[in-house]
Protein backbone atom coordinates (compact mmCIF):
# COMPACT_ATOMS: atom_id res chain seq x y z
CA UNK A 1 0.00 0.00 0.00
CA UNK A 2 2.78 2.45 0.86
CA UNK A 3 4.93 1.76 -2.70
CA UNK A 4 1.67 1.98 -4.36
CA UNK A 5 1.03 5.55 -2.67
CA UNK A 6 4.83 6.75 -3.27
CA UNK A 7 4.39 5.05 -7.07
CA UNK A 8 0.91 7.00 -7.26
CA UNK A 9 2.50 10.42 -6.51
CA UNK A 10 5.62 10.43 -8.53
CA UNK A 11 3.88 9.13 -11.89
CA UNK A 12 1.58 12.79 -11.03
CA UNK A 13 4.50 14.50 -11.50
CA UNK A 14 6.21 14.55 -14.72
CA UNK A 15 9.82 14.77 -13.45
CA UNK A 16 9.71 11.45 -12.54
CA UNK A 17 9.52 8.21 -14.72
CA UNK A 18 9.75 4.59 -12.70
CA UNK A 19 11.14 1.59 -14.13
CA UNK A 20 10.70 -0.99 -11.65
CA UNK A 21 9.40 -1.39 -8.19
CA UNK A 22 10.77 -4.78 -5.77
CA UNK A 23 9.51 -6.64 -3.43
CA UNK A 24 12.59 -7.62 -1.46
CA UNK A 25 15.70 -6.17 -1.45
CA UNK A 26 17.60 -9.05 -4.02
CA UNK A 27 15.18 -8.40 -6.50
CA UNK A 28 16.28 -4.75 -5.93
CA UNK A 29 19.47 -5.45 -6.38
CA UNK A 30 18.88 -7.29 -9.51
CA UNK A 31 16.90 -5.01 -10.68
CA UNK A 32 19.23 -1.77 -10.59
CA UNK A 33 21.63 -4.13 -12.72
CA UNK A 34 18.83 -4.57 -15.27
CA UNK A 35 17.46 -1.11 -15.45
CA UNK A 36 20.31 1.05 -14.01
CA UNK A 37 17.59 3.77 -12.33
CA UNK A 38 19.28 7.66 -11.44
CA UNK A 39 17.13 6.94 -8.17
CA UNK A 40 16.29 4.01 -5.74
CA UNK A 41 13.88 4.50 -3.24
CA UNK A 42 13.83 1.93 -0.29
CA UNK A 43 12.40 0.61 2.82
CA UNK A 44 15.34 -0.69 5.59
CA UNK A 45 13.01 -3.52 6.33
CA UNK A 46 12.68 -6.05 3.64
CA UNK A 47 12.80 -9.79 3.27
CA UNK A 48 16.21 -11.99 1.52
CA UNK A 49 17.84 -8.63 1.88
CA UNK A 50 17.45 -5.70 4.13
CA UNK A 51 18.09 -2.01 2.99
CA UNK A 52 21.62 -2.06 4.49
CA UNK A 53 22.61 -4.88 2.67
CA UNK A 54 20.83 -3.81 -1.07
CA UNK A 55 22.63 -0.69 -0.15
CA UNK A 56 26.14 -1.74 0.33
CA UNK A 57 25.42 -4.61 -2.59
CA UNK A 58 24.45 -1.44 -5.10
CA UNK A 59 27.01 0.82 -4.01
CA UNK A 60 29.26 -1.23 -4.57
CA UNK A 61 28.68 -2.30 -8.52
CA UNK A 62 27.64 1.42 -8.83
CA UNK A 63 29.02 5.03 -7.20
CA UNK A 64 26.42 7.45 -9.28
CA UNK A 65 22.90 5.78 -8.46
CA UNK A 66 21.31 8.11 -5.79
CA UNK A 67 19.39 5.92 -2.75
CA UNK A 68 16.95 7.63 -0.28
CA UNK A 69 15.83 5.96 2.82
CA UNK A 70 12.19 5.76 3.41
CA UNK A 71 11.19 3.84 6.65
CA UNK A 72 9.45 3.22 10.25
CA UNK A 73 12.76 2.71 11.65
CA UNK A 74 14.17 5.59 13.17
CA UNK A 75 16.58 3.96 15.86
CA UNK A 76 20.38 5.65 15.49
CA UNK A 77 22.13 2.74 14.80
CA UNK A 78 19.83 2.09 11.60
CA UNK A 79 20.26 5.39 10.20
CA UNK A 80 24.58 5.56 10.71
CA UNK A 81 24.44 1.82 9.12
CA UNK A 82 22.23 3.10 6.04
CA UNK A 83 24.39 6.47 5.59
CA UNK A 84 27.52 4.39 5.86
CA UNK A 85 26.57 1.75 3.41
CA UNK A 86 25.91 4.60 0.99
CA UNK A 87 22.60 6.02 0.91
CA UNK A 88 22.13 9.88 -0.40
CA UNK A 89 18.81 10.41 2.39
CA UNK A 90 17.18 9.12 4.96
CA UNK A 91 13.00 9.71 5.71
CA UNK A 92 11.07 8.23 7.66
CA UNK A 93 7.41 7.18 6.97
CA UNK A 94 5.60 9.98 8.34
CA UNK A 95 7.07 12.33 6.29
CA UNK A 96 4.83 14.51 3.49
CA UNK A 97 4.24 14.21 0.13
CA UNK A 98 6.80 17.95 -0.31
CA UNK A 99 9.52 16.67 1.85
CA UNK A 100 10.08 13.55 -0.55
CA UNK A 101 9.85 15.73 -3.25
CA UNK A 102 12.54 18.08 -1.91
CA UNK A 103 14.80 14.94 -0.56
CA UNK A 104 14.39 13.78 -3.85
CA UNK A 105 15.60 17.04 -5.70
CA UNK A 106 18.42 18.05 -3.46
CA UNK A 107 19.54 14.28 -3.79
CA UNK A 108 19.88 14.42 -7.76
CA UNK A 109 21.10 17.77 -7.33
CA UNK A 110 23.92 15.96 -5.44
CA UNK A 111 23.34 17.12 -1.83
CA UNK A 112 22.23 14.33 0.73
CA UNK A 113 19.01 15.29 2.64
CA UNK A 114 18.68 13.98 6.43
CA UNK A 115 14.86 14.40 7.65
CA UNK A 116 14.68 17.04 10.94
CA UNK A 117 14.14 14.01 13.38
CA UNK A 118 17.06 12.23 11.58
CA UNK A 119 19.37 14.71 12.25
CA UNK A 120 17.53 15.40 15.87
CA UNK A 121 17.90 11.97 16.62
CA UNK A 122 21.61 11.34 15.86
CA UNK A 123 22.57 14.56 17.43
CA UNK A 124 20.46 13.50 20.46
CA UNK A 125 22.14 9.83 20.87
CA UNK A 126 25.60 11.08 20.04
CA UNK A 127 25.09 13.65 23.10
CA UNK A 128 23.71 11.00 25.26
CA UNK A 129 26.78 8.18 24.51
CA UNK A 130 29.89 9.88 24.12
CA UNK A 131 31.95 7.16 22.98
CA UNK A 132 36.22 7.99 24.25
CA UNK A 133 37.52 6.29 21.83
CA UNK A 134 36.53 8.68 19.40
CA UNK A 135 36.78 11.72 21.61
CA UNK A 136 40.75 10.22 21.20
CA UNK A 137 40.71 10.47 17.36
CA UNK A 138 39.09 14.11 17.23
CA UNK A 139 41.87 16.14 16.44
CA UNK A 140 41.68 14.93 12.80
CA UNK A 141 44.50 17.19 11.25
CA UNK A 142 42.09 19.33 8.87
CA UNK A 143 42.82 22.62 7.35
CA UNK A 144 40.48 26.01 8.64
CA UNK A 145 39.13 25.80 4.88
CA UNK A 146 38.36 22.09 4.75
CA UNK A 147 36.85 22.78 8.56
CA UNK A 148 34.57 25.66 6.48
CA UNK A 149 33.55 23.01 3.91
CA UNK A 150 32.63 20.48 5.85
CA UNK A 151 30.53 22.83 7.94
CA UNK A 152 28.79 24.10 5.22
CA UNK A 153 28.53 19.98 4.04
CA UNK A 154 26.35 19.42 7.25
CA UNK A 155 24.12 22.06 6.58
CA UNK A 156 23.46 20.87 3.47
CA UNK A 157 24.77 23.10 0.94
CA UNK A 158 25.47 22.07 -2.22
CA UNK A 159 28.55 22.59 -4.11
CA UNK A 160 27.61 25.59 -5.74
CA UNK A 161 26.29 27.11 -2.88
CA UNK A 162 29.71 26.09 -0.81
CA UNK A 163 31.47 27.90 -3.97
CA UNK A 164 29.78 30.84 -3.82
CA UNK A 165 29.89 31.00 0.49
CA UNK A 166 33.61 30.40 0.38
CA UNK A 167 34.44 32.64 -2.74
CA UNK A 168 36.19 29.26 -4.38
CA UNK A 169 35.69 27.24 -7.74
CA UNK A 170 33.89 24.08 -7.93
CA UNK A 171 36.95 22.13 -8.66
CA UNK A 172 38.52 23.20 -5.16
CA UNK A 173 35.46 22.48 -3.38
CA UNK A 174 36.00 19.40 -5.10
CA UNK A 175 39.18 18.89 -3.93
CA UNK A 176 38.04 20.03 -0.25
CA UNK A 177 35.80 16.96 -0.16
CA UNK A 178 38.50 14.53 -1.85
CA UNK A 179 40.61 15.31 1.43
CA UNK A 180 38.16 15.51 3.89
CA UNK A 181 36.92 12.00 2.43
CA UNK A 182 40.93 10.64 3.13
CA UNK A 183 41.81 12.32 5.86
CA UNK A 184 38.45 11.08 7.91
CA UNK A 185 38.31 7.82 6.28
CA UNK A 186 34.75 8.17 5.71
CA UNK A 187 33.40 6.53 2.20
CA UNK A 188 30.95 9.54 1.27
CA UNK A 189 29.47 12.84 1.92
CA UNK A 190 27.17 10.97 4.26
CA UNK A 191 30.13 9.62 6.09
CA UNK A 192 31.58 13.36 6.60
CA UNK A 193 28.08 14.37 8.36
CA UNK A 194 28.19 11.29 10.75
CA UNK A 195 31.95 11.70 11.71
CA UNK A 196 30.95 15.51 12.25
CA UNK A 197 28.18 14.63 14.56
CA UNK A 198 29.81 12.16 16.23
CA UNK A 199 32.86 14.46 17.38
CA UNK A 200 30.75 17.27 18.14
CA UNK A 201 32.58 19.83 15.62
CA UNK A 202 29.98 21.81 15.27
CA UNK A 203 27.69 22.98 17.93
CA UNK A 204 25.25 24.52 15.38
CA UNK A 205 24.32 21.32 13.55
């Protein structure tokens, strides 16, 4: 009932065109490789394969595919496992018909888009359980500038915007995120916002 209601509202918009819909996250997976889809929308919960693992099974056959998030479970250890496997957004199920459409349009444009009580959530558990270990690791040798990108990263700004904050060409706020992607260790944008969060570099996020 819920894929027919997301499948009913994007086919009203003309934006959108859908190729395939799953009902378990293998056929997902085998899917993608069939119709190669700009945009995956899935549930965390699913049967022979969860969301995590159709994730991290996508991600890794293909970087440019864009996967939102769209489920009941909002626990924090869900959401860091989704981000981390590679998704572009996470939403949960109560969310309206214009925030998909804008976590769908800031995804393509290349942003990632957290729902509010994503990002309230993490922020909320990472305050609650400070873990030492990484409080250790926190002085990450990064630059002032690649401090001011990855701010600007966590509030969601796209490249163009972080160009034109920063007074900088696209290709060095390329470069920005090509170090702060080795220096961190983190695998993707999403990574960046989690290993922000979870250090607490930011007291505005």
């Amino acid at each position: 009932m819920i894929r027919e209601g997301i499948k009913t509202f994007l086919e009203y918009n003309d934006t959108y065109e859908i190729v395939a819909e799953s009902d378990d996250g293998q056929d997902a997976v085998e899917k993608q490789q069939q119709y190669h889809p700009d945009l995956i929308i899935a549930d965390i919960a699913m049967p022979v394969l969860n969301g995590i693992e159709m994730t991290t099974q996508i991600r890794s056959r293909d970087e440019k595919v864009k996967i939102i998030a769209l489920t009941m479970l909002n626990e924090n250890h869900h959401i860091k496992q989704m981000m981390r496997a590679g998704a572009n957004g996470y939403l949960l199920k109560n969310c309206t018909e214009d925030e998909l459409n804008t976590a769908i349009t800031r995804v393509m444009d290349g942003n990632i888009y957290y729902a509010q009580e994503v990002t309230d959530i993490i922020v909320r558990d990472t305050a609650a359980k400070p873990d030492p270990k990484k409080r250790l690791t926190r002085e990450i040798p990064l630059t002032s500038r690649e401090k001011e990108v990855l701010h600007l990263i966590c509030k969601e700004y796209s490249n163009a915007e972080i160009s034109d904050e920063l007074f900088i060409g696209m290709r060095t706020v390329d470069a920005h995120k090509r170090n702060l992607l080795e220096k961190t260790g983190c695998k993707n944008v999403a990574g960046l916002v989690i290993y922000a969060m979870e250090r607490d570099l930011f007291d505005d996020l």
